[in-house]
N, C-alpha and C. Protein backbone atom coordinates (compact mmCIF):
# COMPACT_ATOMS: atom_id res chain seq x y z
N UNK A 1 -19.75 -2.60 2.28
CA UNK A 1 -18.42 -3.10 1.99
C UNK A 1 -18.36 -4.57 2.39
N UNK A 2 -17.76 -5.16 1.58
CA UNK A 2 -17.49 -6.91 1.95
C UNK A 2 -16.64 -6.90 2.46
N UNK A 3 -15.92 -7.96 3.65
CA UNK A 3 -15.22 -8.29 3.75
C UNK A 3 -14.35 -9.55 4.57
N UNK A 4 -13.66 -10.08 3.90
CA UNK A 4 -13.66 -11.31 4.01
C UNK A 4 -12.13 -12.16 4.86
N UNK A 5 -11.95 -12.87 5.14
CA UNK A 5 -11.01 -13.72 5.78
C UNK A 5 -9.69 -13.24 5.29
N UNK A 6 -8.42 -12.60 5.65
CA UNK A 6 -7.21 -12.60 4.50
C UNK A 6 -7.39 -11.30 4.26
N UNK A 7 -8.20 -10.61 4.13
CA UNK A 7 -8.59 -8.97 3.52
C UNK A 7 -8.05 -7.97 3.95
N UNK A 8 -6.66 -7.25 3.37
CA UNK A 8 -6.24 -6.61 3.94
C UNK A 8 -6.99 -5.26 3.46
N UNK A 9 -7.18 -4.48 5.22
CA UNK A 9 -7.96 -3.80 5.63
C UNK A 9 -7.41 -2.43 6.39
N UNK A 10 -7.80 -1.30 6.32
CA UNK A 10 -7.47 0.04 7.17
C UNK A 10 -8.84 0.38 7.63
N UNK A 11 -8.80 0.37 8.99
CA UNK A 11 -9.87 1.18 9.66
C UNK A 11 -9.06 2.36 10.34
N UNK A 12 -10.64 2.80 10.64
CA UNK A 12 -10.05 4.73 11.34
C UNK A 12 -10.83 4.83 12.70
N UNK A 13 -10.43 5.27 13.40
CA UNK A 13 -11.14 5.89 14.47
C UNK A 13 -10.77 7.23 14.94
N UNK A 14 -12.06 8.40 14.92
CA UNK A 14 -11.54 9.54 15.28
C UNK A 14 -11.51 10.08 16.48
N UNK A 15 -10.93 10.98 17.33
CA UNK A 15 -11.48 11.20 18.66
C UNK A 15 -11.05 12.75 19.02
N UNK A 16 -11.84 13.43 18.74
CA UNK A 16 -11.73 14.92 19.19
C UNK A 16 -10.51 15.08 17.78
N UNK A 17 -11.13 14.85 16.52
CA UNK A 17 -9.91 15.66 15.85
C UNK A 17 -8.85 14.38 15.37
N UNK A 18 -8.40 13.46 16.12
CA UNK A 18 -6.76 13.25 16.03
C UNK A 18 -7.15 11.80 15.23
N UNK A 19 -7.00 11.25 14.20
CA UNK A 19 -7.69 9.97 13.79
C UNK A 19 -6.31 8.94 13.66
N UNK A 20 -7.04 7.63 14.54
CA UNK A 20 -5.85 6.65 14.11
C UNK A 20 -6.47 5.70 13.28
N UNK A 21 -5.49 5.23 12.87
CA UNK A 21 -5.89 4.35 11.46
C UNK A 21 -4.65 2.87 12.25
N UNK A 22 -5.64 1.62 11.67
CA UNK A 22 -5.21 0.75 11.92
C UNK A 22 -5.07 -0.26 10.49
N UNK A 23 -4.13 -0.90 9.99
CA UNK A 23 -4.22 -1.80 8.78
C UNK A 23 -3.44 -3.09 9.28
N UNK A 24 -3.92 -4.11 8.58
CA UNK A 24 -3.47 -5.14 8.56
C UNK A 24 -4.55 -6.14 8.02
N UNK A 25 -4.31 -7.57 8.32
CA UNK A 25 -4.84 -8.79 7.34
C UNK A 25 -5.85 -8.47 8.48
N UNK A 26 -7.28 -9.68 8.03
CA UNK A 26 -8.32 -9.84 8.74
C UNK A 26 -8.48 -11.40 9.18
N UNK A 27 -8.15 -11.50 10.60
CA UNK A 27 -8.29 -12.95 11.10
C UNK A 27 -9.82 -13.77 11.76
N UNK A 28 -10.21 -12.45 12.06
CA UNK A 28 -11.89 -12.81 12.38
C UNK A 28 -12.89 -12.03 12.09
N UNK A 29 -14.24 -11.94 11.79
CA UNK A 29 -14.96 -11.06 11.69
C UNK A 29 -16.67 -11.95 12.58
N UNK A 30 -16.73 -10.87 13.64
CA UNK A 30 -18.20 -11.20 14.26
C UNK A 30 -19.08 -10.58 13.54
N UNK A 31 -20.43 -11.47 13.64
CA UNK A 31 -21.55 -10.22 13.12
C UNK A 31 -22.53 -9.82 14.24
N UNK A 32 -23.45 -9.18 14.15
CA UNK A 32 -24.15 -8.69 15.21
C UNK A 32 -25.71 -10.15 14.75
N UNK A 33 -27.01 -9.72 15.38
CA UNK A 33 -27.75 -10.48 14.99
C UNK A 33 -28.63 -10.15 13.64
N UNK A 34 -28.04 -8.72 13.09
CA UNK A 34 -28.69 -8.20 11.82
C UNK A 34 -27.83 -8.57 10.69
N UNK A 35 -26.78 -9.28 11.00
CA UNK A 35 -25.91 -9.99 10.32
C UNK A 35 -24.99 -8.33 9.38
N UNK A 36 -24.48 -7.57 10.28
CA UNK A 36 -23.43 -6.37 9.86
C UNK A 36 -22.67 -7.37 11.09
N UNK A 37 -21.36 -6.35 10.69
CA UNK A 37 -20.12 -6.61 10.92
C UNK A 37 -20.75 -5.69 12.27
N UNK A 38 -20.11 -6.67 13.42
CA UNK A 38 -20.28 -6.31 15.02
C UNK A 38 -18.90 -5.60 15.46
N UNK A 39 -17.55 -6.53 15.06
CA UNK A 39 -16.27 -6.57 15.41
C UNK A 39 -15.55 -7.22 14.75
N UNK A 40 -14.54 -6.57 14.02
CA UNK A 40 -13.24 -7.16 13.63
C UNK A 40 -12.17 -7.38 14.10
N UNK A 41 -11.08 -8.27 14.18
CA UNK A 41 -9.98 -8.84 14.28
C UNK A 41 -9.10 -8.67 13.50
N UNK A 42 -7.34 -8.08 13.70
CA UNK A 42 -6.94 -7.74 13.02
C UNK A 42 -5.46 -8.80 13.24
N UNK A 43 -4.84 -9.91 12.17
CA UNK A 43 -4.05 -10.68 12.75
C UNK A 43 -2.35 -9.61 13.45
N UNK A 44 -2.29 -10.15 14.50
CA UNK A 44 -0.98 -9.77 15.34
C UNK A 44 -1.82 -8.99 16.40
N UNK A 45 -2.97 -8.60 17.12
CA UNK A 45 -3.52 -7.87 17.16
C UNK A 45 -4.51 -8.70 18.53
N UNK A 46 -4.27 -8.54 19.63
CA UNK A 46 -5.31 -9.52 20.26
C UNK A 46 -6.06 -9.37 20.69
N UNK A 47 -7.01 -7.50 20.61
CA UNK A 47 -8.28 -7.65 20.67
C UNK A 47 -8.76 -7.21 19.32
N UNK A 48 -10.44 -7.02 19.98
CA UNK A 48 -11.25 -6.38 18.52
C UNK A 48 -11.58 -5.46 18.82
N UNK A 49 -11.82 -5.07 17.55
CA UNK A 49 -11.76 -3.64 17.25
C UNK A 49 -13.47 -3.31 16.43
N UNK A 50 -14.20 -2.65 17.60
CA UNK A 50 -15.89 -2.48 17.76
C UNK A 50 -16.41 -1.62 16.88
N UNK A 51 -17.23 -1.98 15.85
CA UNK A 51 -17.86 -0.68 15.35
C UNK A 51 -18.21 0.20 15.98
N UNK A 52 -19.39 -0.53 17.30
CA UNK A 52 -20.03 0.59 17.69
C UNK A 52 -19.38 1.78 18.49
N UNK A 53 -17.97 1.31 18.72
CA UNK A 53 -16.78 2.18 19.56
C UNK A 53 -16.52 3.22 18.41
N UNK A 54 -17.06 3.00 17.33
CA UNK A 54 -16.50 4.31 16.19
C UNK A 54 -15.49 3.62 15.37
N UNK A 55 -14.87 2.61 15.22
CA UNK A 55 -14.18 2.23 14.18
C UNK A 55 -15.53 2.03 12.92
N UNK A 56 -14.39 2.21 11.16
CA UNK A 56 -15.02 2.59 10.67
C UNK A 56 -13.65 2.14 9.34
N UNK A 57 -14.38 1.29 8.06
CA UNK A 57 -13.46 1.16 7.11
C UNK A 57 -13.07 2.46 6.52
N UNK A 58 -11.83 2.63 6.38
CA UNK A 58 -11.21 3.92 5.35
C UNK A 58 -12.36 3.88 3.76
N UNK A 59 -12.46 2.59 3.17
CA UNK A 59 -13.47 2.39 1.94
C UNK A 59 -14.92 3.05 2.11
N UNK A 60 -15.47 2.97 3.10
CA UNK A 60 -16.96 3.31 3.71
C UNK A 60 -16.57 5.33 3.76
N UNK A 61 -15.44 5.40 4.52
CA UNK A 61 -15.27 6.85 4.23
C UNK A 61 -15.35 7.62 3.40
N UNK A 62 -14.34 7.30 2.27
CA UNK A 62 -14.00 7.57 1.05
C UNK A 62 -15.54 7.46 0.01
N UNK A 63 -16.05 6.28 0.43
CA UNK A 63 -17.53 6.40 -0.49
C UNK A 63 -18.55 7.31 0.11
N UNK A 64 -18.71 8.04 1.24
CA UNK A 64 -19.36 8.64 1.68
C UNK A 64 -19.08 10.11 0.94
N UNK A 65 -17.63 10.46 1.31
CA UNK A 65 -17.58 12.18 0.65
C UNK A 65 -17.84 12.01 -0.86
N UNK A 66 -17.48 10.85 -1.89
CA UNK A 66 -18.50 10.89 -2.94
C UNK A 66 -19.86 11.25 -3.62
């Protein structure tokens, strides 16, 4: 999945069952050193939000049960 500066975005994170979903614009995006998305930034929002913590785009989901 691309994604870019402005990109409005929904991620999910699940935990035992109960999944929250977060949306809004995208104000930063880190990459790791394999150049994937490390951590995103979500504007109004003042931390980030970690892949490796289990966040996860709703788009990446949705193409998976495909």
């Amino acid at each position: 999945m691309n994604v870019f500066l402005g990109d409005n975005i929904t991620l999910i994170w699940e935990q035992e069952g109960d999944p929250t979903f977060v949306t809004g614009q995208v104000s930063g995006i880190v990459l790791d050193r394999h150049k994937k998305v490390e951590r995103i930034y979500i504007a109004g929002i003042d931390h980030a939000f970690w892949m490796s913590q289990g966040w996860k785009f709703v788009d990446e989901i949705e193409e998976e049960d495909e």
